[in-house]
C-alpha atoms as a PDB file:
ATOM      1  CA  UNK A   1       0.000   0.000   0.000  1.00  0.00           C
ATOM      2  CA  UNK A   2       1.228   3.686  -0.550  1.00  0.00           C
ATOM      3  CA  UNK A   3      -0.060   7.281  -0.974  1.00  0.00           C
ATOM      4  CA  UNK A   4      -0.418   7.149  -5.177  1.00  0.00           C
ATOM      5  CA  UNK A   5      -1.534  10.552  -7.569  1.00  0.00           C
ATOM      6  CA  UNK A   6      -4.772  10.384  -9.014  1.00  0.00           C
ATOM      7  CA  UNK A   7      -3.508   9.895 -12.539  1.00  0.00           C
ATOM      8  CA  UNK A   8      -4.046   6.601 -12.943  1.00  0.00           C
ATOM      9  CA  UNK A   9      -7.273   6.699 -10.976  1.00  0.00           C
ATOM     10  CA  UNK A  10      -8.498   9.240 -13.172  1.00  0.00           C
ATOM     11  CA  UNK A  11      -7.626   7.531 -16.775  1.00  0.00           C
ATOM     12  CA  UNK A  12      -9.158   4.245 -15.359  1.00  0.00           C
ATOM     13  CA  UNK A  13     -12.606   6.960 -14.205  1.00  0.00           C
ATOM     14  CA  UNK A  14     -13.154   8.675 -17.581  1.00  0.00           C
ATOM     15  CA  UNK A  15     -12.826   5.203 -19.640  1.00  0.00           C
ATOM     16  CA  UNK A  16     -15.348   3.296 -17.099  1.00  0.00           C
ATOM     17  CA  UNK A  17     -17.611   6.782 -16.997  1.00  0.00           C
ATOM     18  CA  UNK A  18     -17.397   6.664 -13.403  1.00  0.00           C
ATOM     19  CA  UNK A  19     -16.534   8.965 -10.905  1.00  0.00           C
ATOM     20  CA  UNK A  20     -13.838   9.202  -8.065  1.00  0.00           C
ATOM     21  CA  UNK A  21     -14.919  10.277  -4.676  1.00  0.00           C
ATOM     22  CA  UNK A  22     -13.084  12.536  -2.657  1.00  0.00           C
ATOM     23  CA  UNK A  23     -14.007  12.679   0.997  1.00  0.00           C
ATOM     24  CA  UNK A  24     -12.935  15.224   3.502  1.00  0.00           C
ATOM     25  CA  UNK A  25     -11.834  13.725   6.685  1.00  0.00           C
ATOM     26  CA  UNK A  26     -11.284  15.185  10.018  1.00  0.00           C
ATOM     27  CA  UNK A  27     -10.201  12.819  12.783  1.00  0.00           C
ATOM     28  CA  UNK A  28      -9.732   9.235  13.047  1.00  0.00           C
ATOM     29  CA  UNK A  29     -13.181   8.056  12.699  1.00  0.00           C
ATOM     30  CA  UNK A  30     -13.612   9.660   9.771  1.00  0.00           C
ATOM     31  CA  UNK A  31     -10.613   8.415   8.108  1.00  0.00           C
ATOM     32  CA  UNK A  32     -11.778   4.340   9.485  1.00  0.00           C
ATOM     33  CA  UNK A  33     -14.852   4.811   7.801  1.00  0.00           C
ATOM     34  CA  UNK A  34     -14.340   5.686   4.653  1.00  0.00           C
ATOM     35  CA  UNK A  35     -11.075   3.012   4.128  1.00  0.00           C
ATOM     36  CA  UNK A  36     -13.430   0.499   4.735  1.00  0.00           C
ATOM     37  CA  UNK A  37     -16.376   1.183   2.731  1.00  0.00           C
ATOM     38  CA  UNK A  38     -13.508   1.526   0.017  1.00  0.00           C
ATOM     39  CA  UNK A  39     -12.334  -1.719   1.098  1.00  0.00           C
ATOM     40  CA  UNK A  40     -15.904  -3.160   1.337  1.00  0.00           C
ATOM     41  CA  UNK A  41     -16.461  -1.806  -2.184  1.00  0.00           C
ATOM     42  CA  UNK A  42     -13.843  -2.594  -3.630  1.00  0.00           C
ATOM     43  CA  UNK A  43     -13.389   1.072  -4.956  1.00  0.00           C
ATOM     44  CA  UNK A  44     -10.830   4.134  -5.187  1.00  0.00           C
ATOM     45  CA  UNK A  45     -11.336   6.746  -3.525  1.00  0.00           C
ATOM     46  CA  UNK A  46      -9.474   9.954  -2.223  1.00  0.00           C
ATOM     47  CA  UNK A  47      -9.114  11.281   1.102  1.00  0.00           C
ATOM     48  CA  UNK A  48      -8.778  15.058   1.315  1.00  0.00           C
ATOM     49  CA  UNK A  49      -7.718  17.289   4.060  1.00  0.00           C
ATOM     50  CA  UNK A  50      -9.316  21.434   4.235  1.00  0.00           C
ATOM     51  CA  UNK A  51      -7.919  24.207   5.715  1.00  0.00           C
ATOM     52  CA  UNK A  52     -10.439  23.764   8.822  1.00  0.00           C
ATOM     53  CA  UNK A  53      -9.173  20.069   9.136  1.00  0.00           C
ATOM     54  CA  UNK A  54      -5.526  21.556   9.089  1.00  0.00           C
ATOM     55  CA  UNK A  55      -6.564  23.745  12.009  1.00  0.00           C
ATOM     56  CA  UNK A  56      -8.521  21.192  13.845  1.00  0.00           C
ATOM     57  CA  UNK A  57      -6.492  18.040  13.812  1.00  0.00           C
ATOM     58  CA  UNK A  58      -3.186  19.343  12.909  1.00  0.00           C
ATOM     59  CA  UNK A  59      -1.510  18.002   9.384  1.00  0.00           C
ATOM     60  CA  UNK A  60       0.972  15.631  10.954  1.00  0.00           C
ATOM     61  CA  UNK A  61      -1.729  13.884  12.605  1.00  0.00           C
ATOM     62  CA  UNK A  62      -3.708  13.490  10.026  1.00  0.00           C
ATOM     63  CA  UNK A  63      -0.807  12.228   7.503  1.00  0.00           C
ATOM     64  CA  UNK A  64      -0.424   9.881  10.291  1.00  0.00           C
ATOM     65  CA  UNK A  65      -3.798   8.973  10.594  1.00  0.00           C
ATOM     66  CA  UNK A  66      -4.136   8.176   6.789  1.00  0.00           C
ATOM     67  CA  UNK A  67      -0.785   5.915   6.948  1.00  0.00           C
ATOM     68  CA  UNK A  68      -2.522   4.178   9.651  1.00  0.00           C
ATOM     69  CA  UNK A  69      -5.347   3.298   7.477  1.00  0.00           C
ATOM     70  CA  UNK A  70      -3.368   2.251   4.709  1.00  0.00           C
ATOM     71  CA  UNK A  71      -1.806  -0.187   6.705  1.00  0.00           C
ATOM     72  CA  UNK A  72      -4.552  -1.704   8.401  1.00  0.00           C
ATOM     73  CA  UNK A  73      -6.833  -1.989   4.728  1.00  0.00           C
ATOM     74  CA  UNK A  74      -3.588  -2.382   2.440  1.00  0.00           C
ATOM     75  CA  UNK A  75      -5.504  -0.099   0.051  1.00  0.00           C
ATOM     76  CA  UNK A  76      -3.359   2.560  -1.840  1.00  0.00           C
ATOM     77  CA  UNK A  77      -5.124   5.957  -1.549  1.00  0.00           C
ATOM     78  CA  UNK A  78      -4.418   9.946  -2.839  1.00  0.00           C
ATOM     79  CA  UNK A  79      -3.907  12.298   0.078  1.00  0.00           C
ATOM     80  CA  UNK A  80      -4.986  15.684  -1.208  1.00  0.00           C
ATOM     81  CA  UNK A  81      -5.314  19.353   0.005  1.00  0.00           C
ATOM     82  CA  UNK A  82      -8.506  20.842  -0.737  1.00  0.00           C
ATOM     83  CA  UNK A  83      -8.473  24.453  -1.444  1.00  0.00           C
ATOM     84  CA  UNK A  84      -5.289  25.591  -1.077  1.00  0.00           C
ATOM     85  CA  UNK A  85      -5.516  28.983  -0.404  1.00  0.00           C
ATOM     86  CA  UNK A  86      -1.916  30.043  -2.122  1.00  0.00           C
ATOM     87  CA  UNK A  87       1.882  28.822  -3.308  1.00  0.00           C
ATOM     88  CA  UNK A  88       2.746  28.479   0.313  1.00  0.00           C
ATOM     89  CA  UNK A  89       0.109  26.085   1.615  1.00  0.00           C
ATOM     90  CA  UNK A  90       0.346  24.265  -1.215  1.00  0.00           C
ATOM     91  CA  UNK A  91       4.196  23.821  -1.289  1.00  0.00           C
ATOM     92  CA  UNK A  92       4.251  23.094   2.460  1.00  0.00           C
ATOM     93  CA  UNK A  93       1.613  20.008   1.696  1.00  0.00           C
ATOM     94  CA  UNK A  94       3.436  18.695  -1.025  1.00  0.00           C
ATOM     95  CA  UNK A  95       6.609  18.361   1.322  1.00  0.00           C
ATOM     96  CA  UNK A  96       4.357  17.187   4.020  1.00  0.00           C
ATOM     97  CA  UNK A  97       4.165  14.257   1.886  1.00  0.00           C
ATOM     98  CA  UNK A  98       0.795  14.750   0.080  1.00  0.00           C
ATOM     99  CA  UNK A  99       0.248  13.272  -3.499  1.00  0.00           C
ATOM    100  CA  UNK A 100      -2.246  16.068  -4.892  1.00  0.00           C
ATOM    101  CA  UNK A 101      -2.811  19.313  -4.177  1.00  0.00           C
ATOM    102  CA  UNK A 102      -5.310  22.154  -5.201  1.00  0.00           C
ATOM    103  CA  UNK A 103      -4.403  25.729  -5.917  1.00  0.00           C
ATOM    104  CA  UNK A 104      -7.881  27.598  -5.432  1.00  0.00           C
ATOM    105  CA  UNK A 105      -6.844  30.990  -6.745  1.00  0.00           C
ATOM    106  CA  UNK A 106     -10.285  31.046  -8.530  1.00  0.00           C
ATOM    107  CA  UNK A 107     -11.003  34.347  -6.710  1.00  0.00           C
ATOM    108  CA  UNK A 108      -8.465  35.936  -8.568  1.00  0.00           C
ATOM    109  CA  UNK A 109      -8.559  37.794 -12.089  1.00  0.00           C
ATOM    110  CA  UNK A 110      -8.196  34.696 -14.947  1.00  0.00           C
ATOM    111  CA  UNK A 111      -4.288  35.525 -15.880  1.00  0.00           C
ATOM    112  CA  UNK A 112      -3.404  36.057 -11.896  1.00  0.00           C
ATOM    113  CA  UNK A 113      -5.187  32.728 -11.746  1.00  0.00           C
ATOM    114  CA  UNK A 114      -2.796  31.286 -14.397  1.00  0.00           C
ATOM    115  CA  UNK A 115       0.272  32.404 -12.596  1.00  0.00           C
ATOM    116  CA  UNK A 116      -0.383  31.184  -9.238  1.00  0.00           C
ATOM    117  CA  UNK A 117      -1.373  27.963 -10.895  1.00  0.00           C
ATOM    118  CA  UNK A 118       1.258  27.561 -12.571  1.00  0.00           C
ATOM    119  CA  UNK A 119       3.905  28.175 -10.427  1.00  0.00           C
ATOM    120  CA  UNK A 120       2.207  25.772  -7.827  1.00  0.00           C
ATOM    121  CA  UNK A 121       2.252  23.242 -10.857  1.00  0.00           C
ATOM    122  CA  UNK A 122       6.066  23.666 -11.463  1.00  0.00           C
ATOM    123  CA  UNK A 123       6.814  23.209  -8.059  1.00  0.00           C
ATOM    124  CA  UNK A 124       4.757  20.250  -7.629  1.00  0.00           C
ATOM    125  CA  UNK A 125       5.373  18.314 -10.602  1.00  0.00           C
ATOM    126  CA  UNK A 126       9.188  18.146  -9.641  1.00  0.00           C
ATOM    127  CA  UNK A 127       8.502  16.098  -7.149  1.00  0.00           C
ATOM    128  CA  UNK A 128       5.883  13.738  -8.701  1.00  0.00           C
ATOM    129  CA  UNK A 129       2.487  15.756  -6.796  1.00  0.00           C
ATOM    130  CA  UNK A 130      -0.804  16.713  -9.175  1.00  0.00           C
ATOM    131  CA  UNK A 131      -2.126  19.543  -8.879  1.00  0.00           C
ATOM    132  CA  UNK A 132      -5.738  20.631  -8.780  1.00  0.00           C
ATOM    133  CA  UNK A 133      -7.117  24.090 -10.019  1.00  0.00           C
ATOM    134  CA  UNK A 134     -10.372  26.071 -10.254  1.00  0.00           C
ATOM    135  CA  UNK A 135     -11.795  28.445 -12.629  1.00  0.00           C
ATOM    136  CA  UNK A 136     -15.325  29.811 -11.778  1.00  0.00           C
ATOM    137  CA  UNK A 137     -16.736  30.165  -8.559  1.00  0.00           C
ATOM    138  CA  UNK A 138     -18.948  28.314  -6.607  1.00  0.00           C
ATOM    139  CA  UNK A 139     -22.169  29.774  -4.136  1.00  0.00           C
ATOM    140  CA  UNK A 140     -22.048  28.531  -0.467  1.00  0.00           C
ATOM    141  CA  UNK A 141     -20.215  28.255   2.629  1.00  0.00           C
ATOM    142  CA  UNK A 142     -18.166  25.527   4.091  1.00  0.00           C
ATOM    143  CA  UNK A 143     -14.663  25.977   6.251  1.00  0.00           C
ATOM    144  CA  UNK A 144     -12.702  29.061   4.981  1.00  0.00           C
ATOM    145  CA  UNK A 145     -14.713  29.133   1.403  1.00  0.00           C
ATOM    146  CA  UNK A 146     -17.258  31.546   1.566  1.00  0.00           C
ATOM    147  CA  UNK A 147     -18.716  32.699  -1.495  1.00  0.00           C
ATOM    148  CA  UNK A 148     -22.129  34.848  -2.035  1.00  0.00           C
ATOM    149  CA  UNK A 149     -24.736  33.804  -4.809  1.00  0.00           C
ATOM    150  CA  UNK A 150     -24.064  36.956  -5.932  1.00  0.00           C
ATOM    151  CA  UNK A 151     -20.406  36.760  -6.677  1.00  0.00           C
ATOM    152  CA  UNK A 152     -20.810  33.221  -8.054  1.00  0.00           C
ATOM    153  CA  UNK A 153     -19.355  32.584 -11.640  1.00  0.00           C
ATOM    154  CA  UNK A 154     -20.076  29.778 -13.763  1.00  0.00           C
ATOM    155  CA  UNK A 155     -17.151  28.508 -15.411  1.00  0.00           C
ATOM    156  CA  UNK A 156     -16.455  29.423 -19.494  1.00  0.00           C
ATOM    157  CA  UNK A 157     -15.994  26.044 -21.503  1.00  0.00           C
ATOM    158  CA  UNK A 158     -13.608  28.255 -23.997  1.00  0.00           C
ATOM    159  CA  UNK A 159     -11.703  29.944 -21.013  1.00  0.00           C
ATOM    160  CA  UNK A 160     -11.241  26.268 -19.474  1.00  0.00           C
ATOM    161  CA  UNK A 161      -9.348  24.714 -21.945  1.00  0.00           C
ATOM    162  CA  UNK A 162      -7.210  27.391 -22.219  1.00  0.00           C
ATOM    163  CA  UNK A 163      -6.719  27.432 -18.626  1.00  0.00           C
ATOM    164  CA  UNK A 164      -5.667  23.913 -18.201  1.00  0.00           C
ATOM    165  CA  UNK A 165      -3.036  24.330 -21.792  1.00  0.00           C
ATOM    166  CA  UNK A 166      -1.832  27.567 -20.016  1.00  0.00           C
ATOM    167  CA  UNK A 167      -1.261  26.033 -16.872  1.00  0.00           C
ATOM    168  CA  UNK A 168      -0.309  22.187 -17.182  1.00  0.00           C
ATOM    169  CA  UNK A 169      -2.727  21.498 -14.311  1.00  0.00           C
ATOM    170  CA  UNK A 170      -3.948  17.658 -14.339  1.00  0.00           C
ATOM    171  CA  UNK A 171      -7.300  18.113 -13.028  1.00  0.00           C
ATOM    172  CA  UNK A 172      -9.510  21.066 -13.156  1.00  0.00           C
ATOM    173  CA  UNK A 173     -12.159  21.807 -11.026  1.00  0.00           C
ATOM    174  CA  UNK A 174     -15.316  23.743 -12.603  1.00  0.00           C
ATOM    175  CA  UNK A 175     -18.757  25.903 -11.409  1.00  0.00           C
ATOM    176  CA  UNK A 176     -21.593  24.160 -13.242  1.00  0.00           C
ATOM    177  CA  UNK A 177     -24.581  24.789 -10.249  1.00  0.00           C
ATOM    178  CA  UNK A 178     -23.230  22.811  -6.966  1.00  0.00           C
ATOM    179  CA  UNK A 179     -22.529  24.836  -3.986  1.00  0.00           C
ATOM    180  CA  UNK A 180     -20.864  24.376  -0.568  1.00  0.00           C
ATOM    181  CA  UNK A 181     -22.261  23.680   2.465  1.00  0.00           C
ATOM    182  CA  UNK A 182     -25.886  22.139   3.494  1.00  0.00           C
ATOM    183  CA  UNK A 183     -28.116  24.546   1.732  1.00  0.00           C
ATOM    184  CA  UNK A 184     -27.426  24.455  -1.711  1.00  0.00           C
ATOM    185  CA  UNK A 185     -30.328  25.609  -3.943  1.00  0.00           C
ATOM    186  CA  UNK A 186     -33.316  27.651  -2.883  1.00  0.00           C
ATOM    187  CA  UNK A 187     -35.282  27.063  -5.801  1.00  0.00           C
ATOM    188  CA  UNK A 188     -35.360  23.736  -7.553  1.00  0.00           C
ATOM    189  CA  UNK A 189     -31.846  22.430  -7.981  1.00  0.00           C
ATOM    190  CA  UNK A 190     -30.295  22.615 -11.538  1.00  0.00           C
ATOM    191  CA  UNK A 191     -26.949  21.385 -13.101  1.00  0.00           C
ATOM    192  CA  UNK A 192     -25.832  22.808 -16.226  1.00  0.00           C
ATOM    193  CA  UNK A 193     -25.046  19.919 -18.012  1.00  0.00           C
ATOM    194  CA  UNK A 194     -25.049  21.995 -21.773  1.00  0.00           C
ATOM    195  CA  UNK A 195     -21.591  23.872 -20.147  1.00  0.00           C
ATOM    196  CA  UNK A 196     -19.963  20.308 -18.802  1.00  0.00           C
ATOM    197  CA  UNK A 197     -20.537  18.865 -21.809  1.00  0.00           C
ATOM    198  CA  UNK A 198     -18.845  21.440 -23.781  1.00  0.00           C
ATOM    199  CA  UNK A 199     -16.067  21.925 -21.370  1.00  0.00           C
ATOM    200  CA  UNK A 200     -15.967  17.305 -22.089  1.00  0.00           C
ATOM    201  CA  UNK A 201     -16.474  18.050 -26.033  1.00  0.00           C
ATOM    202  CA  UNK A 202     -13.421  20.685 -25.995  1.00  0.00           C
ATOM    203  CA  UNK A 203     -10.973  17.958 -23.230  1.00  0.00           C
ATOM    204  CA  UNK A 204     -12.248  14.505 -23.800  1.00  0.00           C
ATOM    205  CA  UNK A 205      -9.458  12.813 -22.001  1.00  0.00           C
ATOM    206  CA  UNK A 206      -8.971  15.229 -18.807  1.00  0.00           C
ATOM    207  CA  UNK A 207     -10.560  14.892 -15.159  1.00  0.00           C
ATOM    208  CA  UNK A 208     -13.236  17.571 -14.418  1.00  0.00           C
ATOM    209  CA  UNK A 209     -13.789  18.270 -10.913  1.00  0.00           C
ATOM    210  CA  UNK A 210     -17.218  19.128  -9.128  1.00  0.00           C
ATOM    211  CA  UNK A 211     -16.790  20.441  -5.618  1.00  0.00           C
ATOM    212  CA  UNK A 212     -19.637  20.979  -3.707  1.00  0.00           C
ATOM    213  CA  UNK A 213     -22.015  17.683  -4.225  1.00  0.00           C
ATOM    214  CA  UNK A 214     -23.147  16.333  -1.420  1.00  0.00           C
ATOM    215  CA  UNK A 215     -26.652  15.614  -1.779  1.00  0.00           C
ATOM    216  CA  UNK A 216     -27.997  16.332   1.867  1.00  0.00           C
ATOM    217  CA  UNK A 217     -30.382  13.423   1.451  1.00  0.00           C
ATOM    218  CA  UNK A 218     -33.501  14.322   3.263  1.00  0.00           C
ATOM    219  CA  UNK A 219     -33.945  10.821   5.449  1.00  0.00           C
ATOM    220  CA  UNK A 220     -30.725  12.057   7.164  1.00  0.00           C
ATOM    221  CA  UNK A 221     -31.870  16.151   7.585  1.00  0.00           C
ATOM    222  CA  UNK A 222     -35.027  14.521   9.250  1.00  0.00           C
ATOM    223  CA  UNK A 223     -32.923  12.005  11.241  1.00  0.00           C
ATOM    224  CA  UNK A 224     -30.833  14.511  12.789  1.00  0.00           C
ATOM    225  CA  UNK A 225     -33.483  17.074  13.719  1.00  0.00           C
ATOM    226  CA  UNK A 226     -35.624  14.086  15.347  1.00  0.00           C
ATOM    227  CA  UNK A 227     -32.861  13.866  18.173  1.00  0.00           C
ATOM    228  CA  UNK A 228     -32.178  17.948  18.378  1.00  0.00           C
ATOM    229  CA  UNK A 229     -30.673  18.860  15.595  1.00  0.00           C
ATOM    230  CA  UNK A 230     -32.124  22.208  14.056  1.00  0.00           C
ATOM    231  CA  UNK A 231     -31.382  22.301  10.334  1.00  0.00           C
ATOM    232  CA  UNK A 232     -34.251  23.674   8.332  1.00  0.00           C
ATOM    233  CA  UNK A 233     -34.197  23.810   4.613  1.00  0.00           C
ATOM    234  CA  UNK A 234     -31.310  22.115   3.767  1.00  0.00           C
ATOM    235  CA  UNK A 235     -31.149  20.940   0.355  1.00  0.00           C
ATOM    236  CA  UNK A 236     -28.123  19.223  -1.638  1.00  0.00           C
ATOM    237  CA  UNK A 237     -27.462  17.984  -5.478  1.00  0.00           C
ATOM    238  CA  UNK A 238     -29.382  14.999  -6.484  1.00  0.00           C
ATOM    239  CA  UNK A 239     -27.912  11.969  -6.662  1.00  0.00           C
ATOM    240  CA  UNK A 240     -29.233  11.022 -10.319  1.00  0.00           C
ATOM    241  CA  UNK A 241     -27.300  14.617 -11.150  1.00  0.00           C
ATOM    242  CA  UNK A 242     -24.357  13.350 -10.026  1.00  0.00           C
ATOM    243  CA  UNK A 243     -24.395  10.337 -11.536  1.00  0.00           C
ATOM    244  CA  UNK A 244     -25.247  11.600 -15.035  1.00  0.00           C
ATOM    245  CA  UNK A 245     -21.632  14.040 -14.471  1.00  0.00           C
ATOM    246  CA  UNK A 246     -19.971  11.184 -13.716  1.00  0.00           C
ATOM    247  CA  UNK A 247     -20.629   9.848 -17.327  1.00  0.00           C
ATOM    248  CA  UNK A 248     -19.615  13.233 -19.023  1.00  0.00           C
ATOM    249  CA  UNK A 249     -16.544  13.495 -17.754  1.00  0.00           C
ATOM    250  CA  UNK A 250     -16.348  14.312 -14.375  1.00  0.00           C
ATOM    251  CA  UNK A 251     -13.997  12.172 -13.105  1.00  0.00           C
ATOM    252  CA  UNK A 252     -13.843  13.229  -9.007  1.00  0.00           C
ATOM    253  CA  UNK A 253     -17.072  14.659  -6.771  1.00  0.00           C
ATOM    254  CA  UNK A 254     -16.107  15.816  -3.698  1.00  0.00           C
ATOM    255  CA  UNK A 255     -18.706  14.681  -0.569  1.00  0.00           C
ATOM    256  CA  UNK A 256     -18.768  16.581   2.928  1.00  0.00           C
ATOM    257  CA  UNK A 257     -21.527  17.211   4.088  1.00  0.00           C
ATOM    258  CA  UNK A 258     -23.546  13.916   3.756  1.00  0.00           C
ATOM    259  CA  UNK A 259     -20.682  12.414   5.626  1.00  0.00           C
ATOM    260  CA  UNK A 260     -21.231  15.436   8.377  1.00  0.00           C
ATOM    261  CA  UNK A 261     -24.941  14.755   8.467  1.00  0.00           C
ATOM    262  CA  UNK A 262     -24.644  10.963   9.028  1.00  0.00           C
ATOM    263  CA  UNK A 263     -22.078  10.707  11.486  1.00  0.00           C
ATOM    264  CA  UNK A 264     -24.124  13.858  13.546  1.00  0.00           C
ATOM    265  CA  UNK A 265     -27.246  12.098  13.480  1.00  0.00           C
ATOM    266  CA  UNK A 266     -26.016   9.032  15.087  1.00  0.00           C
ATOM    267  CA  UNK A 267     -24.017  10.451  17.687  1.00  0.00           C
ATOM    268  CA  UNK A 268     -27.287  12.676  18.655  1.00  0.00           C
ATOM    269  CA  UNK A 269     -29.269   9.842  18.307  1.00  0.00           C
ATOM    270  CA  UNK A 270     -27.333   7.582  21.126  1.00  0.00           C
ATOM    271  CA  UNK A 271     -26.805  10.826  23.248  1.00  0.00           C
ATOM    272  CA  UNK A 272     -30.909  11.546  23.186  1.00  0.00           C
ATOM    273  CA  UNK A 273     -31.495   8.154  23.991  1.00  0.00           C
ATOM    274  CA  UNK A 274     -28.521   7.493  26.319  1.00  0.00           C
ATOM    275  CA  UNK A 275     -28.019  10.297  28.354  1.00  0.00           C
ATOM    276  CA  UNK A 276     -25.907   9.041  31.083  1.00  0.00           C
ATOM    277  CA  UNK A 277     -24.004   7.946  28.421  1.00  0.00           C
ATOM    278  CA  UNK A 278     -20.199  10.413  28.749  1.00  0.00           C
ATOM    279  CA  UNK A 279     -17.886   7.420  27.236  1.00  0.00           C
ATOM    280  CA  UNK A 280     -16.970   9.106  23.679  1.00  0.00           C
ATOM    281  CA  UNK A 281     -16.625   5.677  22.022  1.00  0.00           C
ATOM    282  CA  UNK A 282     -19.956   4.822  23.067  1.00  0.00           C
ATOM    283  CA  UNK A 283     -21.464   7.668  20.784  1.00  0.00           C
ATOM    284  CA  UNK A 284     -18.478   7.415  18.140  1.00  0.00           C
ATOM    285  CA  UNK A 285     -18.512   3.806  17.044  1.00  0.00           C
ATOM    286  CA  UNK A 286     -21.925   4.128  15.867  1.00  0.00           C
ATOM    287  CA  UNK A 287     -20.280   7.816  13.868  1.00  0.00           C
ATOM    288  CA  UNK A 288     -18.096   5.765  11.860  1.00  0.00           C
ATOM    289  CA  UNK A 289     -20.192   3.330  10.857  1.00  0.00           C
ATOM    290  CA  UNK A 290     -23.083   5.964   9.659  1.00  0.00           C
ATOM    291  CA  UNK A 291     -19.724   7.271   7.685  1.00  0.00           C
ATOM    292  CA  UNK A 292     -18.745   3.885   6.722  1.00  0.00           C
ATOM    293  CA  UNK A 293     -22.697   3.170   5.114  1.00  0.00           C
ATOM    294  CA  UNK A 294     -22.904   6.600   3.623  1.00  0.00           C
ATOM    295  CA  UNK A 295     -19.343   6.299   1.567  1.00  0.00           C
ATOM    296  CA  UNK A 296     -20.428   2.715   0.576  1.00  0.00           C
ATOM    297  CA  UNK A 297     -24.015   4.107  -0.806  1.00  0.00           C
ATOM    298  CA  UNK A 298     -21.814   6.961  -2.966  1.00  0.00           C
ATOM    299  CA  UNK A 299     -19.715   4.299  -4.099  1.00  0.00           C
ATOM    300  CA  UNK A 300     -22.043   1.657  -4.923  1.00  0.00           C
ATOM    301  CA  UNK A 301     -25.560   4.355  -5.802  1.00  0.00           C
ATOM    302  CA  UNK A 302     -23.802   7.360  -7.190  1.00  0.00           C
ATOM    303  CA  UNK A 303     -20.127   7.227  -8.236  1.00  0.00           C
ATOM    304  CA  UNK A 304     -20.170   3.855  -9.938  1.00  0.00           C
ATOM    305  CA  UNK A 305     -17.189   2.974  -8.214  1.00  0.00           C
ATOM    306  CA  UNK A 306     -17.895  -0.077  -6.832  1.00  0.00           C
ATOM    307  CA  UNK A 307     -15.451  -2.538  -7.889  1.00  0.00           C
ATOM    308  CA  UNK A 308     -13.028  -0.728  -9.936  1.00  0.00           C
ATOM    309  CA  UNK A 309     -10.009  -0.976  -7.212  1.00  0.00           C
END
């Protein structure tokens, strides 16, 4: 087993028309859930670490944490850094021993965009990391990515293409209608599939990204507010959405919150019911296991990426 770049991963996703999933993990529950629905599966998958993880759990723990796994699955896996805020974060990841990285300088003017990629790109391609960009912005709110409605951009098929020649990036993530966070659409929710499949038409053989795509199935919004949660209106990206991307050449969705809602729900759940209960594996066993069920569904319902490990 070993930390591998998603190259491979990614050839093997756009010729089965399947998608990769990247999960965010947190702690060490996290992390045990998702190997082994991967392992249960029989599927690749990616584990990815934010810049609110960083600040939570510490990066050398979490490294550590993800070595762990691999040892104790033997499954190879991609350790990447999700929105890299700039050259620095993204340099000191790739010598913290990640295999992938993303540059999210998608706030920035298109050619400042460019250079930052770029450089990030030069730097981590000498040492055998991928790299990850953005171009286009998407709504929402999760960790340090906060982005208004207002201010959101879709992302420019023709601009795209010259983007990724420009820059030598080897995946490219793109703003098509997903959003961070839990609440996702306040009208009905809408992909547009006309601008993936022209950004597909105009790079047949390169890995589109879409970032914000958890679905924030219903069941599980009801589940947690039964045992005090209060989240009203939440709403996520259909699962049958996803699934058609994953045929037009998206080649890695990137799932959050359904993994936060599940594990949330079942922790509440034993706390409601057991409330002498103060043991913290008492209330986190069942945690990972709602994580380990929900990755397996993705895998098996969504991505398509059951049995392609």
């Amino acid at each position: 087993m070993a930390l591998i770049t998603s190259t491979e991963m990614f050839k093997k996703a756009l010729e089965g028309h399947y998608a990769v999933g990247a999960f965010n993990v947190n702690n060490m529950e996290i992390i045990q859930g998702i190997t082994e629905a991967a392992q249960q599966e029989h599927s690749p998958f990616i584990l990815q670490v934010s810049a609110g993880a960083r600040k939570y759990a510490k990066t050398v723990y979490l490294v550590k944490l993800v070595e762990a796994a691999m040892e104790d699955t033997g499954l190879d896996t991609v350790l990447h850094l999700d929105h890299g805020e700039d050259f620095e974060i993204c340099k000191q990841c790739v010598d913290d021993g990640f295999s992938s990285v993303m540059i999210d300088a998608s706030k920035l003017p298109f050619d400042e965009n460019v250079r930052e990629t770029k450089r990030v790109v030069e730097y981590a391609h000498d040492r055998g990391v991928v790299v990850e960009a953005e171009l286009g912005k998407l709504a929402g709110i999760e960790d340090n990515v906060n982005v208004s409605e207002a201010d959101a951009l879709f992302t420019d098929p023709d601009q795209a293409a010259e983007f990724v020649e420009k820059t030598g990036v080897d995946s490219l993530a793109i703003a098509i209608g997903t959003s961070h966070g839990a609440y996702k659409f306040k009208g009905e929710p809408r992909l547009d599939f006309d601008r993936l499949a022209k950004v597909h038409s105009l790079m047949p053989d390169f890995p589109i990204v879409l970032h914000g795509a958890s679905s924030v199935p219903q069941e599980f919004v009801e589940f947690c507010n039964k045992y005090g949660g209060e989240i009203p209106g939440a709403r996520g990206v259909p699962e049958d959405m996803l699934r058609k991307a994953a045929t037009m050449g998206v080649a890695k969705i990137n799932i959050d919150t359904d993994l936060r809602l599940a594990m949330t729900g079942n922790i509440r759940k034993v706390l409601f019911e057991q409330p002498d209960v103060f043991d913290p594996r008492t209330y986190l066993k069942p945690g990972r296991e709602a994580i380990k069920n929900m990755v397996a569904h993705k895998m098996r319902d969504v991505l398509g990426s059951s049995g392609k490990y």
